[in-house]
N, C-alpha and C. Protein backbone atom coordinates (compact mmCIF):
# COMPACT_ATOMS: atom_id res chain seq x y z
N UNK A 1 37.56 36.24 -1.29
CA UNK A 1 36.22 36.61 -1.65
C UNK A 1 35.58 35.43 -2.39
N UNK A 2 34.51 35.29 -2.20
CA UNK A 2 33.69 33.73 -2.98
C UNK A 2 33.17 34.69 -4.19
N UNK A 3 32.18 33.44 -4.52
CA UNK A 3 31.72 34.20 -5.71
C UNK A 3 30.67 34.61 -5.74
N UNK A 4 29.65 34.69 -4.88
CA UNK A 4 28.44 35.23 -4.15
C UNK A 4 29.40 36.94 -3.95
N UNK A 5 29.86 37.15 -3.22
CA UNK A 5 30.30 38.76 -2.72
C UNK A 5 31.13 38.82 -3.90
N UNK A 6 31.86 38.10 -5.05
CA UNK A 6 32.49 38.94 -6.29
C UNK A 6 31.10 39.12 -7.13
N UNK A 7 30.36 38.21 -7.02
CA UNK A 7 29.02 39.08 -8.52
C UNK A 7 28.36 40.20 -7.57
N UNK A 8 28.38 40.30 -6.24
CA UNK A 8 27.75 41.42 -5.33
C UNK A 8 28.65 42.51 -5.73
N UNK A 9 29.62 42.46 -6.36
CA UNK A 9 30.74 43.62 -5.93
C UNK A 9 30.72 43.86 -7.58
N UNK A 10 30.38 43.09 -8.78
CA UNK A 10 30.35 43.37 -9.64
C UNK A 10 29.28 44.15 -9.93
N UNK A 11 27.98 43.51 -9.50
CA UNK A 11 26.42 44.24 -9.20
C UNK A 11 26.77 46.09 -8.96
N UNK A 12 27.48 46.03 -8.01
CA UNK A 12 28.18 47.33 -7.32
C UNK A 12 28.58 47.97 -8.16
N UNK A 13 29.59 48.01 -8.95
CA UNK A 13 30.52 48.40 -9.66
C UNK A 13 30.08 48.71 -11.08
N UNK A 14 28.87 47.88 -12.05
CA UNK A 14 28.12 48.06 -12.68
C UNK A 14 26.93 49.59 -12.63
N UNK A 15 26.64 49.02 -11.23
CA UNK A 15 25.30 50.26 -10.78
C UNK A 15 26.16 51.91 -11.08
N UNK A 16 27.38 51.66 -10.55
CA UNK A 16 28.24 52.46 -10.14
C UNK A 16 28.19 53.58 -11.45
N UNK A 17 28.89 51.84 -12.60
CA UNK A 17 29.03 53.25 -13.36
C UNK A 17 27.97 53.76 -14.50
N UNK A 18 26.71 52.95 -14.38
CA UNK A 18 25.57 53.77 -15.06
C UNK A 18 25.20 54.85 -14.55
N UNK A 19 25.45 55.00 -13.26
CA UNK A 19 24.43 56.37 -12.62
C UNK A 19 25.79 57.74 -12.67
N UNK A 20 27.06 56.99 -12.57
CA UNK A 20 28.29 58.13 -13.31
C UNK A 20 27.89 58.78 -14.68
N UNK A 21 27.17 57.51 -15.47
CA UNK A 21 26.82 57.68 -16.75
C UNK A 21 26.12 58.97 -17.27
N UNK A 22 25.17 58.55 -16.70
CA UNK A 22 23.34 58.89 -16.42
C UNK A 22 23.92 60.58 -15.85
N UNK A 23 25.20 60.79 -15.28
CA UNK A 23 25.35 62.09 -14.82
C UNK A 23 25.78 63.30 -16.09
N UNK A 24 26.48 62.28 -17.63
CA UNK A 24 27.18 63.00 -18.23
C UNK A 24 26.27 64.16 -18.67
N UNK A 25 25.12 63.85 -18.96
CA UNK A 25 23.77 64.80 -20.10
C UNK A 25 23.92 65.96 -19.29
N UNK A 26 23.37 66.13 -18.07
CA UNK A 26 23.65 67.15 -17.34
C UNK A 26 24.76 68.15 -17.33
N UNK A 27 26.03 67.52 -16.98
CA UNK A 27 27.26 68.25 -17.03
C UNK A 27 27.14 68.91 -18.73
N UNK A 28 27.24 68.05 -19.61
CA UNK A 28 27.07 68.47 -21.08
C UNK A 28 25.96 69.80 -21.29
N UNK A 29 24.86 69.73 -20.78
CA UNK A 29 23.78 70.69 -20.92
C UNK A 29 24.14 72.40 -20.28
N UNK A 30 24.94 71.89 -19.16
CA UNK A 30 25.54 72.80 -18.52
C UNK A 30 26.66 73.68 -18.92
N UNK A 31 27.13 72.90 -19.94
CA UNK A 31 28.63 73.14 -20.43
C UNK A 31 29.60 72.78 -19.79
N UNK A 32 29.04 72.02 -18.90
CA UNK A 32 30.85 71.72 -17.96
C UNK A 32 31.48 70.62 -18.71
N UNK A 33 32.77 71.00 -19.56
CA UNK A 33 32.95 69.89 -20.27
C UNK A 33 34.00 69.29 -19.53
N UNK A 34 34.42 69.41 -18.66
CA UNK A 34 36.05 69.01 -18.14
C UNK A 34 35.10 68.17 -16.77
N UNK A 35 34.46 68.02 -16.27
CA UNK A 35 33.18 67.34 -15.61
C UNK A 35 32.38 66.33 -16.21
N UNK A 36 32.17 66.72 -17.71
CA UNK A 36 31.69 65.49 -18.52
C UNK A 36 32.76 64.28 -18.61
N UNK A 37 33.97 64.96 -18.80
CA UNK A 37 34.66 64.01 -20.14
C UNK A 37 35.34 63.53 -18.35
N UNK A 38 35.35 63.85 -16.95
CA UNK A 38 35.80 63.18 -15.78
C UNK A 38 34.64 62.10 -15.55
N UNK A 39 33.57 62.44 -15.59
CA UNK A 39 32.17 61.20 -15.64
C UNK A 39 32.60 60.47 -16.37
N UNK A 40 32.53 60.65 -17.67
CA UNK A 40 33.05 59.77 -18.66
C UNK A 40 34.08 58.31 -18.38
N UNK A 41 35.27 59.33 -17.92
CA UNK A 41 36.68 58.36 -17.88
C UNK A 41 36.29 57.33 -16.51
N UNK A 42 35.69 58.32 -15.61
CA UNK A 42 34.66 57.24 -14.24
C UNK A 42 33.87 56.03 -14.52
N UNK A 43 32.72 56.43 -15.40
CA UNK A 43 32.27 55.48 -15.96
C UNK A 43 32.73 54.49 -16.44
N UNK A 44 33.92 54.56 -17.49
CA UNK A 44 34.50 53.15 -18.02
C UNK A 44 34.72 52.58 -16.73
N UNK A 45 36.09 53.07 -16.49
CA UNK A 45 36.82 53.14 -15.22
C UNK A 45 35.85 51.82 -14.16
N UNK A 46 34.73 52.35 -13.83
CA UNK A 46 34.06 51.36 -12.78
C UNK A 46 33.44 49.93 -13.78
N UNK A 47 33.31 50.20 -15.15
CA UNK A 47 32.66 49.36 -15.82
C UNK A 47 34.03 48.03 -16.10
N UNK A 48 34.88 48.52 -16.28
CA UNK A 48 36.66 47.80 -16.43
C UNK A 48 36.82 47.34 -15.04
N UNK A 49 36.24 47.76 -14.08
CA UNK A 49 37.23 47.11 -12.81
C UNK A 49 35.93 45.85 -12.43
N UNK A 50 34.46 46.27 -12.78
CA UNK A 50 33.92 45.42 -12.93
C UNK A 50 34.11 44.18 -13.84
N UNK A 51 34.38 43.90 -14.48
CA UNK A 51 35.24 43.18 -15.67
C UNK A 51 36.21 42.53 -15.13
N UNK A 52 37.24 43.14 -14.47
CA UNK A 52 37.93 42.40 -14.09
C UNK A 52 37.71 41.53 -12.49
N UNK A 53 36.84 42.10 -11.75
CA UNK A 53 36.44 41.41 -10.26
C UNK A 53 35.87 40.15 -10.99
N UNK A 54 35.11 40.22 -12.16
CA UNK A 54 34.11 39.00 -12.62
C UNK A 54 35.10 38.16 -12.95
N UNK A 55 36.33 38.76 -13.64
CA UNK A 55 37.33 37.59 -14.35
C UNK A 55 38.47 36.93 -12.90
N UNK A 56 38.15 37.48 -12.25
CA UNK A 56 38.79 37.26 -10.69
C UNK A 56 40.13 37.56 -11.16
N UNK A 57 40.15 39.21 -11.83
CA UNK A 57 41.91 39.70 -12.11
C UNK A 57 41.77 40.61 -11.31
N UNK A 58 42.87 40.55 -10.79
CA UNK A 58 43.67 41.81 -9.81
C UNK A 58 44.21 43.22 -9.91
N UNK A 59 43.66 44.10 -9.83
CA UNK A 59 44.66 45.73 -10.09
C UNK A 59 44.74 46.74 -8.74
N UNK A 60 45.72 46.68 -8.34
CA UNK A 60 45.42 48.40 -7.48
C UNK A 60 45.38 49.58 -7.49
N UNK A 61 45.81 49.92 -9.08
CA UNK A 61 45.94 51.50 -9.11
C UNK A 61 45.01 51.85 -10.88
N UNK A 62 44.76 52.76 -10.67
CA UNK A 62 44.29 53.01 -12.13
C UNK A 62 45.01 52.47 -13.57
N UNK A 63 46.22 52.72 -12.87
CA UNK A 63 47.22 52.14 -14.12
C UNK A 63 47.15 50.81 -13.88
N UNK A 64 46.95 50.06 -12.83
CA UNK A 64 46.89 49.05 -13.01
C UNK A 64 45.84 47.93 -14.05
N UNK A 65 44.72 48.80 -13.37
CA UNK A 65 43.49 48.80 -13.93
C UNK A 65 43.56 48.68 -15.53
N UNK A 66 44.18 49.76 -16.37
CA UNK A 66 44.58 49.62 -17.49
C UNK A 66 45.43 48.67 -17.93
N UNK A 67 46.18 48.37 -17.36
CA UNK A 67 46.96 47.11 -17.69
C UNK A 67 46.41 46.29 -18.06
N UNK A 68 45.94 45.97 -16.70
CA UNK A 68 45.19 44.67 -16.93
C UNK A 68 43.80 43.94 -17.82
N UNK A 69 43.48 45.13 -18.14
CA UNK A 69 42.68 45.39 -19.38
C UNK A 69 42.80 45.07 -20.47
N UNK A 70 44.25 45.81 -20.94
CA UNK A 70 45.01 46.08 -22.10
C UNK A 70 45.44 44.50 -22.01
N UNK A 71 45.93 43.75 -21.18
CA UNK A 71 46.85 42.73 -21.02
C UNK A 71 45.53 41.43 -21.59
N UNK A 72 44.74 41.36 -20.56
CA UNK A 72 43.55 40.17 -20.69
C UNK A 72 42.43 40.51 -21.75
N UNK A 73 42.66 41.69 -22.14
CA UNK A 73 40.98 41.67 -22.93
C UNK A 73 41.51 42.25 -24.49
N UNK A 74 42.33 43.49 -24.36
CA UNK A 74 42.57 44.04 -25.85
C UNK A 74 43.25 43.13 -26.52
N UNK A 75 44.79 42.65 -25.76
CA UNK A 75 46.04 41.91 -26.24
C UNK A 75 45.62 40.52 -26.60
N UNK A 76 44.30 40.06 -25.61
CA UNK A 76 43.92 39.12 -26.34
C UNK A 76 42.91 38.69 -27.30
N UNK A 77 42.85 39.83 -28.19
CA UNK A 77 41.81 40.23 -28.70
C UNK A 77 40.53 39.77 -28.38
N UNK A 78 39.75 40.01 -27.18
CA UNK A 78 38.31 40.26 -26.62
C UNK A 78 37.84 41.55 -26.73
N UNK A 79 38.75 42.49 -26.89
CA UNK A 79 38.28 43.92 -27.18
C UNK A 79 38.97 44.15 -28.33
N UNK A 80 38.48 45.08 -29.27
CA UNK A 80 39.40 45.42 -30.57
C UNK A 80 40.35 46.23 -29.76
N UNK A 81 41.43 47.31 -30.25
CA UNK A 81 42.43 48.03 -30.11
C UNK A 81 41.62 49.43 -29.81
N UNK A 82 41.19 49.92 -31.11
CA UNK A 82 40.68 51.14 -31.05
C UNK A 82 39.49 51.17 -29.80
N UNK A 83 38.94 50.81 -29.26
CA UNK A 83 37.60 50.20 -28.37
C UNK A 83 38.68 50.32 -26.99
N UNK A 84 39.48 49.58 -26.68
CA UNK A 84 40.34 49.56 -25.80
C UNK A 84 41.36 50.72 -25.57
N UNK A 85 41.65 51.48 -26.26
CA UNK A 85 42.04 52.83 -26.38
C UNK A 85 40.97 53.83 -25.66
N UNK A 86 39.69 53.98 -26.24
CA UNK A 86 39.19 54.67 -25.17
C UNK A 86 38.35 54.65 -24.01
């Protein structure tokens, strides 16, 4: 992938997870809380994998995803601990 289609895919992945975002108020208003707090974990979720397409790091699975997070951004302190926890 160049870097024209990785900031396209970051663009993507960004959009992604504001409008996951933008969904929580609703679910909340509704009371669906087990729907909110799944938007929620979505939202990071696409905002982290964006993060990492930009840093050109690799994950395939959710857990990976966390890893690699935890590994390049918390462990090296770019994110605090507590921040990186949720």
């Amino acid at each position: 992938m160049n870097q024209e289609e990785r900031q396209e895919l970051v663009k993507y992945r960004i959009t992604k997870a504001r409008d996951t975002l933008n969904e929580i108020e609703l679910h909340i208003e509704n009371k669906l809380w087990n729907t909110a707090v799944n938007r929620l974990y979505y939202a990071c979720y696409y905002a982290v994998i964006a993060l990492l397409i930009d840093k050109d790091i690799h994950a395939q699975t959710h857990s990976g995803v966390r890893q690699m997070f935890g590994l390049h951004f918390v462990k090296a302190g770019l994110i605090d601990k507590e921040s990186g926890k949720f």
